[in-house]
Protein backbone atom coordinates (compact mmCIF):
# COMPACT_ATOMS: atom_id res chain seq x y z
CA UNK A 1 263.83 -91.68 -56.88
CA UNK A 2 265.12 -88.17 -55.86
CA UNK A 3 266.29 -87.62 -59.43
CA UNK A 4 263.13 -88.28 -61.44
CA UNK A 5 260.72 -86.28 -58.33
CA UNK A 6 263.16 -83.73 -58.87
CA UNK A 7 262.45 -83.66 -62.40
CA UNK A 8 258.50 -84.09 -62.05
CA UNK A 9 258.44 -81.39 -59.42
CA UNK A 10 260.60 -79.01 -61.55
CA UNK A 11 258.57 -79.95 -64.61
CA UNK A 12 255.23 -79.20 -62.66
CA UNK A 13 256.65 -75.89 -61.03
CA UNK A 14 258.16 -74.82 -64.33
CA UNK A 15 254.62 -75.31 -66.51
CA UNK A 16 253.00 -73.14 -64.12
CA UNK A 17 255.69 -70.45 -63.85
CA UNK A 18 255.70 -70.54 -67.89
CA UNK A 19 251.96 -69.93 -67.59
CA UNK A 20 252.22 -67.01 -64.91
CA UNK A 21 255.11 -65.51 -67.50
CA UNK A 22 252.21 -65.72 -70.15
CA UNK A 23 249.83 -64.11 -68.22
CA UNK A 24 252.13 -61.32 -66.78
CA UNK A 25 253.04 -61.20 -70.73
CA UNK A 26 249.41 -61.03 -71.78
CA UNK A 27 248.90 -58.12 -69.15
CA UNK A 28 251.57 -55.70 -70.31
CA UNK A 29 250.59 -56.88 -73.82
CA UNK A 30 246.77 -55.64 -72.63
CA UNK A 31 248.98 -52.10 -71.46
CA UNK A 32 250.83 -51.84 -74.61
CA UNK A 33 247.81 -52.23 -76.92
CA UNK A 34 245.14 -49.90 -75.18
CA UNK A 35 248.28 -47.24 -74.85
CA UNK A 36 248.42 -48.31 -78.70
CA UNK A 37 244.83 -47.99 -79.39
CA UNK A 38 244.29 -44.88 -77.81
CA UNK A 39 247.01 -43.29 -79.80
CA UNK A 40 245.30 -44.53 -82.73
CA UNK A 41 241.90 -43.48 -81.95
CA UNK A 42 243.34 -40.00 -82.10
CA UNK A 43 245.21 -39.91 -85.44
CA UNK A 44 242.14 -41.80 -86.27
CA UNK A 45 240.09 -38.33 -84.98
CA UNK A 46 242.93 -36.28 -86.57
CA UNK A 47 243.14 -37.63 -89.57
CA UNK A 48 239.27 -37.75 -89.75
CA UNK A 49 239.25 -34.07 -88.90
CA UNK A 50 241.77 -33.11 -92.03
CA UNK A 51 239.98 -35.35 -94.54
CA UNK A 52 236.46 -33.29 -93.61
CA UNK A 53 238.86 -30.12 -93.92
CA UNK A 54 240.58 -31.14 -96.54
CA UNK A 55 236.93 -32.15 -98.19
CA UNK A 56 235.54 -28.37 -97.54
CA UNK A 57 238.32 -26.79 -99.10
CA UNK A 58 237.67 -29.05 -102.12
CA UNK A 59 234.75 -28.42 -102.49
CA UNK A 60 235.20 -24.17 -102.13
CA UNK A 61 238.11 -24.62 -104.58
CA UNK A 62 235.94 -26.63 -106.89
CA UNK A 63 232.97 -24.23 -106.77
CA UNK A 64 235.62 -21.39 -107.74
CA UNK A 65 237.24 -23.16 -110.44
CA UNK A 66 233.32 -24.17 -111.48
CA UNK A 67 233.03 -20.00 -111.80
CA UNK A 68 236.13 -19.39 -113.16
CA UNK A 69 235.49 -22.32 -115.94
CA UNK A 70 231.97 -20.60 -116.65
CA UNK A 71 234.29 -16.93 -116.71
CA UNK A 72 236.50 -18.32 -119.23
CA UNK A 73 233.63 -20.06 -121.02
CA UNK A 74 231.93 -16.85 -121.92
CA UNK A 75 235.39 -14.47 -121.92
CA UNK A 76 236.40 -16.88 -124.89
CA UNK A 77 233.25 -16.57 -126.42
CA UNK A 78 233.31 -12.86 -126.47
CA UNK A 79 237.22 -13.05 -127.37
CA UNK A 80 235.97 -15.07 -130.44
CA UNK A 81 233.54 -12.87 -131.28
CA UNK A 82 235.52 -9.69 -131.45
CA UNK A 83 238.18 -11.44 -133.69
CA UNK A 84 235.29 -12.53 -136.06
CA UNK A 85 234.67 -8.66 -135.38
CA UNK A 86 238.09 -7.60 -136.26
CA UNK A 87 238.72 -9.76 -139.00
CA UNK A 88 235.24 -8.02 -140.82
CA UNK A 89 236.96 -4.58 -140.46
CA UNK A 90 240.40 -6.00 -141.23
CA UNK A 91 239.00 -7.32 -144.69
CA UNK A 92 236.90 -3.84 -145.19
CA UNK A 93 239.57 -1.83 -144.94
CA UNK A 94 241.99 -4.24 -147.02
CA UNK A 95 239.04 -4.19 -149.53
CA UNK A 96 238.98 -0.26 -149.74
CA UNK A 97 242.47 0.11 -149.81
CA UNK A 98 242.77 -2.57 -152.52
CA UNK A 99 241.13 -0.33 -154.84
CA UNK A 100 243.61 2.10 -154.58
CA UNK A 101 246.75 0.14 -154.53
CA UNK A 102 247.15 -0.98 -157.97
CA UNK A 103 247.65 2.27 -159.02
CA UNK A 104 250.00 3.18 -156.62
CA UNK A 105 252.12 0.33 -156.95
CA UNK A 106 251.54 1.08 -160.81
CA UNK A 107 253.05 4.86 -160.21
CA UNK A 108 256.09 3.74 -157.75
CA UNK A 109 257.16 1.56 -160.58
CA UNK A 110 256.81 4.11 -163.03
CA UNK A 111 259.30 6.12 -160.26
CA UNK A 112 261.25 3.17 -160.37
CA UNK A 113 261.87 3.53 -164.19
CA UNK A 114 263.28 7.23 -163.76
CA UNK A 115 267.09 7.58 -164.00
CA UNK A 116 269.21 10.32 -163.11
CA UNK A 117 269.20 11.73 -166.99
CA UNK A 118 265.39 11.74 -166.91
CA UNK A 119 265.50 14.05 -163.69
CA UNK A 120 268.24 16.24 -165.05
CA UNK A 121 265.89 16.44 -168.38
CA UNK A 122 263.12 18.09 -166.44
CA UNK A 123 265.40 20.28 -164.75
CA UNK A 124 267.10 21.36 -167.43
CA UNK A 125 264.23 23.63 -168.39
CA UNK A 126 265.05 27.17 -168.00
CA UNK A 127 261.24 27.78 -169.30
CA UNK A 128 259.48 24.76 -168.78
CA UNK A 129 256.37 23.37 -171.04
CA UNK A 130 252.79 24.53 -169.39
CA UNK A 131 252.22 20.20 -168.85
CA UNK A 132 255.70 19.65 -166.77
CA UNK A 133 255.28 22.79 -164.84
CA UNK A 134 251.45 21.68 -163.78
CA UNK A 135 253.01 18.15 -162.67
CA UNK A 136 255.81 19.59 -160.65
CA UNK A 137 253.48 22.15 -159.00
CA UNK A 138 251.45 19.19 -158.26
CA UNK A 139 254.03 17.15 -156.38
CA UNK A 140 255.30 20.11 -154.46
CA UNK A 141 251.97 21.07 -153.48
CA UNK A 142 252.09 17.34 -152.03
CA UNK A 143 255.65 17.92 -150.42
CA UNK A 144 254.31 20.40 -148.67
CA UNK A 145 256.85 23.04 -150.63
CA UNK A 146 256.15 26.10 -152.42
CA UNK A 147 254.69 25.62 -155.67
CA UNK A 148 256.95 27.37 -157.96
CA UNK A 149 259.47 26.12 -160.92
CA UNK A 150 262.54 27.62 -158.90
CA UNK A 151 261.67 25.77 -155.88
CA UNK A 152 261.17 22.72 -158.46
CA UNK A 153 263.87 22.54 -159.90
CA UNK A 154 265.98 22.73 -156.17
CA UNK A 155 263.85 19.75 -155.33
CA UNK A 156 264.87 17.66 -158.68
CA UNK A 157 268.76 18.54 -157.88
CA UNK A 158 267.96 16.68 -154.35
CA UNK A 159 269.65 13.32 -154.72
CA UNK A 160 267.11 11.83 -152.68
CA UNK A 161 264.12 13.34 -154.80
CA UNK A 162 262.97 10.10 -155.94
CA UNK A 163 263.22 8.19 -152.23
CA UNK A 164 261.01 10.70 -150.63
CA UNK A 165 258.46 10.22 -153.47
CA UNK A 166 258.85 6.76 -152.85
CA UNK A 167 258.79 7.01 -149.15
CA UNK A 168 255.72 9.36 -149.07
CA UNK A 169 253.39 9.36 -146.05
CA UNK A 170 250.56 8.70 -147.81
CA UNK A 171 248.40 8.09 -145.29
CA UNK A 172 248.20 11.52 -143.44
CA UNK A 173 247.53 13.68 -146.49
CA UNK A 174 245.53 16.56 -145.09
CA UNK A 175 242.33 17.34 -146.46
CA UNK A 176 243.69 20.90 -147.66
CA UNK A 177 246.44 19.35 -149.81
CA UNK A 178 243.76 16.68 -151.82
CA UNK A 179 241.44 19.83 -152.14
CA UNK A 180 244.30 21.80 -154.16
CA UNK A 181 245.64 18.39 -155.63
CA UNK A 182 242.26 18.08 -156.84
CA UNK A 183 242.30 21.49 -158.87
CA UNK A 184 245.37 19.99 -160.93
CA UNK A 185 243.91 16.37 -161.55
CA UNK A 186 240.44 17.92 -162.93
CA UNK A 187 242.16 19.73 -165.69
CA UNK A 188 241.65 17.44 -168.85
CA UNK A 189 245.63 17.51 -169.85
CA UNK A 190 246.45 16.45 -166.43
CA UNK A 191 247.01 12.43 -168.15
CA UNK A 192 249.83 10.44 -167.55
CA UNK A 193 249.70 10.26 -171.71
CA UNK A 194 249.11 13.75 -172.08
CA UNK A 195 252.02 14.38 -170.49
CA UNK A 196 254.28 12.39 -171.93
CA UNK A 197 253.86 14.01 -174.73
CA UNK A 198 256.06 16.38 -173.37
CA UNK A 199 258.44 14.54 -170.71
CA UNK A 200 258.54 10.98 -170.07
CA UNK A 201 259.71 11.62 -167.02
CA UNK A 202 256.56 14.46 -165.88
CA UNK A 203 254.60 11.49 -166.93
CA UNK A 204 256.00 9.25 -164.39
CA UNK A 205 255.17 11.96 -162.00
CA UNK A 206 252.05 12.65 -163.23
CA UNK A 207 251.41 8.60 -162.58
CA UNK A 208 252.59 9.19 -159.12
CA UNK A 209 250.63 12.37 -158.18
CA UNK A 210 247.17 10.53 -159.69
CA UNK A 211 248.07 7.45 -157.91
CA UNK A 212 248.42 9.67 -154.40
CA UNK A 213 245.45 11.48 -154.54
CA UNK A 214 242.73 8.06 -155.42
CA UNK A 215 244.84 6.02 -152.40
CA UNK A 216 244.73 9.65 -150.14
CA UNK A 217 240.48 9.86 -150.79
CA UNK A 218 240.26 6.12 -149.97
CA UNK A 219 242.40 6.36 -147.01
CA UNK A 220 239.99 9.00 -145.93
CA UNK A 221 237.24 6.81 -145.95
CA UNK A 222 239.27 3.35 -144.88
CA UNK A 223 241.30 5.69 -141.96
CA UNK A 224 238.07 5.42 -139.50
CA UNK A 225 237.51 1.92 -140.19
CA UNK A 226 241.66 1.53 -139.48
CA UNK A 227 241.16 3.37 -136.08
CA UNK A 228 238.30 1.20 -135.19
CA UNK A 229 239.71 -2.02 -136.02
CA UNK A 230 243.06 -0.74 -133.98
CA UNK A 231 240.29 0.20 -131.14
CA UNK A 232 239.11 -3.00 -131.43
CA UNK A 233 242.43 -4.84 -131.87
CA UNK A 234 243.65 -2.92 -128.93
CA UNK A 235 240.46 -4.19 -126.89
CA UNK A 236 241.09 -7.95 -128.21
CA UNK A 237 244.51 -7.73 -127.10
CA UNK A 238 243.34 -6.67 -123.22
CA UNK A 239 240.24 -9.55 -123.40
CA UNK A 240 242.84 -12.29 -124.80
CA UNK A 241 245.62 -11.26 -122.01
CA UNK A 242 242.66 -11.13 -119.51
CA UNK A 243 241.46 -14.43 -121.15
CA UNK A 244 244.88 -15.92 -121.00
CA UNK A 245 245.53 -14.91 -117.33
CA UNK A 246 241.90 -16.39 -116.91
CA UNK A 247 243.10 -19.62 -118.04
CA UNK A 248 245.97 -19.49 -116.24
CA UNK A 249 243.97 -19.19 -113.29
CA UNK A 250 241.75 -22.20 -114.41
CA UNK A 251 244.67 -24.06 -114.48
CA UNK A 252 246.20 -23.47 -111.11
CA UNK A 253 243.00 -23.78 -109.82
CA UNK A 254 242.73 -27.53 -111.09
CA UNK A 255 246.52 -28.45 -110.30
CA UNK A 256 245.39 -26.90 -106.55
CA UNK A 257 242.28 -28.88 -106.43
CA UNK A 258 244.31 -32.28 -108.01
CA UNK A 259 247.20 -31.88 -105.43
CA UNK A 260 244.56 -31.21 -102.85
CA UNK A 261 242.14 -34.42 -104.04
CA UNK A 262 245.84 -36.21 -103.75
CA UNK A 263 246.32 -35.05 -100.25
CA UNK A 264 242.52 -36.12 -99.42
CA UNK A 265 242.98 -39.74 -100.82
CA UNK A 266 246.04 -40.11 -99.00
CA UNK A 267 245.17 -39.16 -95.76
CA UNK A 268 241.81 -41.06 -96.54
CA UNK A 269 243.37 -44.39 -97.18
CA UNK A 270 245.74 -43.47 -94.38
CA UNK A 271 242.86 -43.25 -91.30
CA UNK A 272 240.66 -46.10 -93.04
CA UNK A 273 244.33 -48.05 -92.58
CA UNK A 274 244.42 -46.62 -89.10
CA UNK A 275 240.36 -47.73 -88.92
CA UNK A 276 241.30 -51.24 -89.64
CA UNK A 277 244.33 -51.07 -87.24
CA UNK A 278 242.22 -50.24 -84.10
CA UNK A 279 239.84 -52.74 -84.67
CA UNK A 280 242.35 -55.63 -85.05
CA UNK A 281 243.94 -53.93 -82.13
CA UNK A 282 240.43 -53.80 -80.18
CA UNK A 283 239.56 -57.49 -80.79
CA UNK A 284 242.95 -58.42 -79.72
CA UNK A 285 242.24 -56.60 -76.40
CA UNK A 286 239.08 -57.67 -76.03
CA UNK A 287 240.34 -61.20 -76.28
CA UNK A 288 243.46 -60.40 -74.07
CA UNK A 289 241.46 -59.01 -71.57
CA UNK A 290 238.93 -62.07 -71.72
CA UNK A 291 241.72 -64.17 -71.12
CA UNK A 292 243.40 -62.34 -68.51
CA UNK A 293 239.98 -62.12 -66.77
CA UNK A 294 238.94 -65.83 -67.53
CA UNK A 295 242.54 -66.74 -65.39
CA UNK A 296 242.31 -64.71 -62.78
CA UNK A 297 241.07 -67.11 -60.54
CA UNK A 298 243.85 -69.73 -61.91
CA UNK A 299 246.64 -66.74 -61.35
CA UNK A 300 246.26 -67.02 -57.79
CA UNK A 301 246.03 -70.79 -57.77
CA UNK A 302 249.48 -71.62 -59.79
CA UNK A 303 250.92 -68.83 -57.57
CA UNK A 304 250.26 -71.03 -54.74
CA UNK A 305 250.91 -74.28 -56.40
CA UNK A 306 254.20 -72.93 -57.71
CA UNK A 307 255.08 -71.77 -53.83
CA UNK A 308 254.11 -75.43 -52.74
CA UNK A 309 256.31 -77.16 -54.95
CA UNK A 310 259.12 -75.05 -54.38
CA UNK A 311 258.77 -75.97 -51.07
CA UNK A 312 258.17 -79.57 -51.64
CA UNK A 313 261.58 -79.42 -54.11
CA UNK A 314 263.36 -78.50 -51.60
CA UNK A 315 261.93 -81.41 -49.14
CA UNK A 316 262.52 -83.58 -51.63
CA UNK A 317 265.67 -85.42 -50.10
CA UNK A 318 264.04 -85.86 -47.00
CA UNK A 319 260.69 -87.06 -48.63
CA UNK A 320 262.46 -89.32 -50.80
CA UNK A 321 264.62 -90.72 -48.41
CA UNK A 322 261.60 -92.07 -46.30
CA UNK A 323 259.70 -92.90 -49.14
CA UNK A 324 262.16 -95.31 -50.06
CA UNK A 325 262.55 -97.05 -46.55
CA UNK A 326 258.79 -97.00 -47.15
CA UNK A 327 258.75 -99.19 -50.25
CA UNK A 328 261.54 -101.34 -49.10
CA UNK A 329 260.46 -102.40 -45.59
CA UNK A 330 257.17 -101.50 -44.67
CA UNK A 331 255.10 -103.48 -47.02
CA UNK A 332 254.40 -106.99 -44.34
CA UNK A 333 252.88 -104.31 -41.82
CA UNK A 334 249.75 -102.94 -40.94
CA UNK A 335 248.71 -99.62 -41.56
CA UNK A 336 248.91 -98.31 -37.91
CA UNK A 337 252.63 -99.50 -37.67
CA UNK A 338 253.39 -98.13 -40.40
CA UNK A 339 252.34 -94.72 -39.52
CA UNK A 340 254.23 -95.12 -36.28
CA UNK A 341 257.21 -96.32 -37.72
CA UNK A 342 256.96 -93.12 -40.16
CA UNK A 343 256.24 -90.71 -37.89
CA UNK A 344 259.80 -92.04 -35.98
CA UNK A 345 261.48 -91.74 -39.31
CA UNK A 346 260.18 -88.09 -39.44
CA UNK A 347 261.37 -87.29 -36.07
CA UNK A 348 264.89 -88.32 -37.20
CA UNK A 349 265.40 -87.09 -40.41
CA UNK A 350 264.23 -83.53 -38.85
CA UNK A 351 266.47 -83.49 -36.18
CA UNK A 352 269.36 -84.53 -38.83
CA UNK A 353 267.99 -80.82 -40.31
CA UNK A 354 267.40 -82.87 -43.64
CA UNK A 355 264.28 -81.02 -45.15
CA UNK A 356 261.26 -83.02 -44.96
CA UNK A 357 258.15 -82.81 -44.89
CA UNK A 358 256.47 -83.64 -42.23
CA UNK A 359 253.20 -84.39 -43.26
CA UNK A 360 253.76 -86.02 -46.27
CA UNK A 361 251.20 -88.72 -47.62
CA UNK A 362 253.02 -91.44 -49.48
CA UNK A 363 249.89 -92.48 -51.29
CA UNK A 364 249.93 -88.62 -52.47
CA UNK A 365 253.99 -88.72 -52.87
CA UNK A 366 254.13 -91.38 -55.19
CA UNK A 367 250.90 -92.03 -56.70
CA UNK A 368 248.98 -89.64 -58.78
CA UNK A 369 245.29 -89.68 -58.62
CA UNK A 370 245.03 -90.96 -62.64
CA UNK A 371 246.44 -93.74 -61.99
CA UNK A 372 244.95 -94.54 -58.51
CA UNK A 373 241.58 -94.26 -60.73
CA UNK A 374 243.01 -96.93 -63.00
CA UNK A 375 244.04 -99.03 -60.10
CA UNK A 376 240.83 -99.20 -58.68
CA UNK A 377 238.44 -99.55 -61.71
CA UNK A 378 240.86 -102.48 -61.97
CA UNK A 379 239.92 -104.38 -58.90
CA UNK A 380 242.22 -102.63 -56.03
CA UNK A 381 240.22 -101.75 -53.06
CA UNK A 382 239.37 -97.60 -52.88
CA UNK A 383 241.15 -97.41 -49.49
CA UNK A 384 244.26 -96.00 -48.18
CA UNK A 385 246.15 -99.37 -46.77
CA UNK A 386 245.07 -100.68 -50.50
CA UNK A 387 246.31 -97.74 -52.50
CA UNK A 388 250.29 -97.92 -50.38
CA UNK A 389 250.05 -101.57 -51.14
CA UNK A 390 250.11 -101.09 -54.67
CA UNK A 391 252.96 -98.63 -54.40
CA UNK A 392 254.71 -100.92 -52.79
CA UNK A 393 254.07 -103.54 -55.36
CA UNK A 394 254.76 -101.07 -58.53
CA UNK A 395 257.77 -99.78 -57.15
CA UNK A 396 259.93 -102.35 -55.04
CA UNK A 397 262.66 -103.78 -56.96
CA UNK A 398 262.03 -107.17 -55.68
CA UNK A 399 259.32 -109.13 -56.09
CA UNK A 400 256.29 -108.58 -53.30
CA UNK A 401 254.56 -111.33 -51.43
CA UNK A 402 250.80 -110.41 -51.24
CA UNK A 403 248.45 -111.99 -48.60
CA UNK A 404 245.93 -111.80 -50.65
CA UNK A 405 243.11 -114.23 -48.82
CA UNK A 406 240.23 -112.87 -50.88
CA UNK A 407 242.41 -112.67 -54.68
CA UNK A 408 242.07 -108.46 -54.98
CA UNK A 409 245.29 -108.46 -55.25
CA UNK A 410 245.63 -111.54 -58.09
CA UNK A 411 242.20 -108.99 -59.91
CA UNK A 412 244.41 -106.31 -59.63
CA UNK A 413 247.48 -107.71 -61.14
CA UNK A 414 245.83 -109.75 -63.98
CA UNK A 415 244.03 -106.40 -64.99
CA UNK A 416 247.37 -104.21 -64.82
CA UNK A 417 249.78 -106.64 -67.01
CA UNK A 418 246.93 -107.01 -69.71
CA UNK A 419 248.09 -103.60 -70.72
CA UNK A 420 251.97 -105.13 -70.80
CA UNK A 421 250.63 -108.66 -73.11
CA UNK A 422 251.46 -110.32 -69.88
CA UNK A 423 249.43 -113.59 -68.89
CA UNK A 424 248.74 -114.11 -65.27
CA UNK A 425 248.99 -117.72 -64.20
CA UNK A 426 247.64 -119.45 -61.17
CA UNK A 427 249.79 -121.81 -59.26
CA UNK A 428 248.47 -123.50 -56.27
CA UNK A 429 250.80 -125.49 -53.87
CA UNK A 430 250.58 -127.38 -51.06
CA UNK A 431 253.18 -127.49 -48.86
């Protein structure tokens, strides 16, 4: 008996103590979560604060890429309208100075031709013919060189005669020198075939100083439509850099504003996370708390359940000690001697200083109330004298004699071994 009460009274004690270890669980739990939810409810305002920051300064970089966009928009549209512009005075000038370039290239081949021994033919003229002295004043008049035949013929012993006529710059022939070149091209034997009549090698230069003069007069007229399409070129260049750096711009503008919309989502999905965290973490509390609340009352109770059976674990050898002397001999007496004969059993074991308890109910001790139910919706009497009786009867290990003059007790039994398939028979002897 003092083993298995041990057990049931350990098993009792240690159900409530596992409860009380939930519910001092379940209150730091309730501690740990609103610590945790508060911290959240502030990254949750943080958060929430950068993502409305974060928002305006998308918004202000989005309105200035918006103006930059519209900047570039109408810079590029300008920019393409200048180079439509630039290209019509390209192709003007190309067109004017096309006119004037056959020739030319006509008269540097005709340079090409000379030799050395054409040059040293022309020079060779102590008195030169009227035609080759006209073309050689010509082309020193364009040399910038006094026109005379000894200053001639110290230009024809140059060995690089021929390269500077080739390598003329014809395009800053002064107005003077196309005035006085113009005296020597009006005169009617001033012909390439005229001349070369007389020299084959005037007659190149004769090509050459023709040639000079047309492309000089067009150059005139193309030179301020060259210096207006350099203006302008010069312009396009500026509005294409400031175009370019424009774009530029534009584009860090919408790498800015896609890192920044990257930073926004982020911390967006990061503080509706957070969101979803505190309320999972707030219904948890709020349940927590409910259940903390809801045993509150209980708390108290198992506390002082758990500090009774304590105390009645350690009674236990005492309690079970009389509770087995009960069973075994006090079932033939009455339920006044058996108190007295208890309350002498008490007496001793206490003075032996074996713990007891010394009010102990053995209806209480050994029977729980379940089964006292059961006993009695069976047919045992609802009374105390009743209820030890069928202790006695469960529990003795030999079998009980019941005086039993109005058959309660045969009720009783039939009812109880129904449950076991066991048959109550009635034998009646006379003796």
């Amino acid at each position: 008996m003092l083993k298995n009460k041990r057990a049931e009274v350990a098993l009792q004690a240690n159900k409530l103590r596992n409860g009380l270890g939930k519910v001092e669980e379940t209150t730091k739990l309730v501690g740990q979560m609103s610590e945790e939810l508060a911290v959240a409810k502030v990254q949750v305002a943080e958060y929430t604060d950068q993502c409305v920051e974060y928002m305006g300064v998308i918004n202000a970089q989005q309105r200035n890429a918006d103006e930059q966009q519209r900047s570039v928009a109408a810079r590029s549209k300008k920019t393409q309208e200048e180079e439509v512009q630039c290209k019509r005075l390209a192709d003007a000038a190309m067109r004017d100075l096309a006119s004037a370039m056959p020739a030319l290239e006509e008269a540097v081949k005709a340079l090409d031709a000379l030799n050395k021994k054409d040059i040293t033919e022309v020079k060779s003229y102590a008195k030169p013919p009227q035609k080759v002295e006209m073309v050689m004043e010509a082309v020193l008049i364009l040399l910038q060189k006094e026109p005379t035949w000894a200053e001639a013929k110290r230009q024809l012993g140059d060995q690089y005669f021929l390269d500077r006529l080739r390598d003329f710059d014809k395009d800053n022939i002064s107005d003077k020198t196309l005035k006085k070149i113009g005296t020597y091209t009006a005169k009617p034997d001033f012909e390439p075939e005229i001349v070369g009549t007389v020299s084959l090698a005037a007659k190149s230069l004769c090509l050459w100083v023709r040639a000079i003069e047309k492309y000089g007069k067009v150059y005139k007229i193309v030179k301020p439509k060259k210096e207006r399409l350099e203006e302008a070129l010069e312009s396009l260049r500026m509005k294409q850099q400031i175009l370019a750096e424009a774009r530029a711009k534009l584009r860090e503008l919408s790498e800015m504003i896609a890192r920044l919309q990257k930073e926004y989502d982020e911390k967006l999905a990061q503080k509706e996370e957070l969101e979803r965290k505190s309320r999972m973490l707030q219904l948890k509390l709020e349940r927590a708390e409910a259940l903390i609340t809801g045993l509150s009352g209980e708390r108290e109770r198992w506390e002082m359940t758990v500090e009774r059976l304590d105390k009645e674990f350690d009674n236990l050898p005492g309690d079970c000690l009389i509770a087995t002397a009960f069973v075994a001999y006090l079932g033939p007496f009455v339920s006044e001697y058996r108190e007295e004969l208890m309350d002498d059993w008490f007496r001793e074991v206490y003075n032996e200083a074996v713990p007891v308890t010394m009010d102990l109910s053995m209806k209480n001790f050994l029977l729980d109330d379940a089964t006292l139910r059961d006993w009695n919706y069976m047919g045992l009497p609802d009374d105390n004298f009743s209820a030890e009786n069928g202790i006695i009867v469960r529990r003795a290990t030999r079998w009980p004699l019941a005086v039993d003059p109005q058959g309660q007790a045969l009720i009783w039994i039939s009812k109880l071994e129904e449950s076991n398939g066991i048959e109550v028979s009635i034998v009646r002897k006379l003796w």
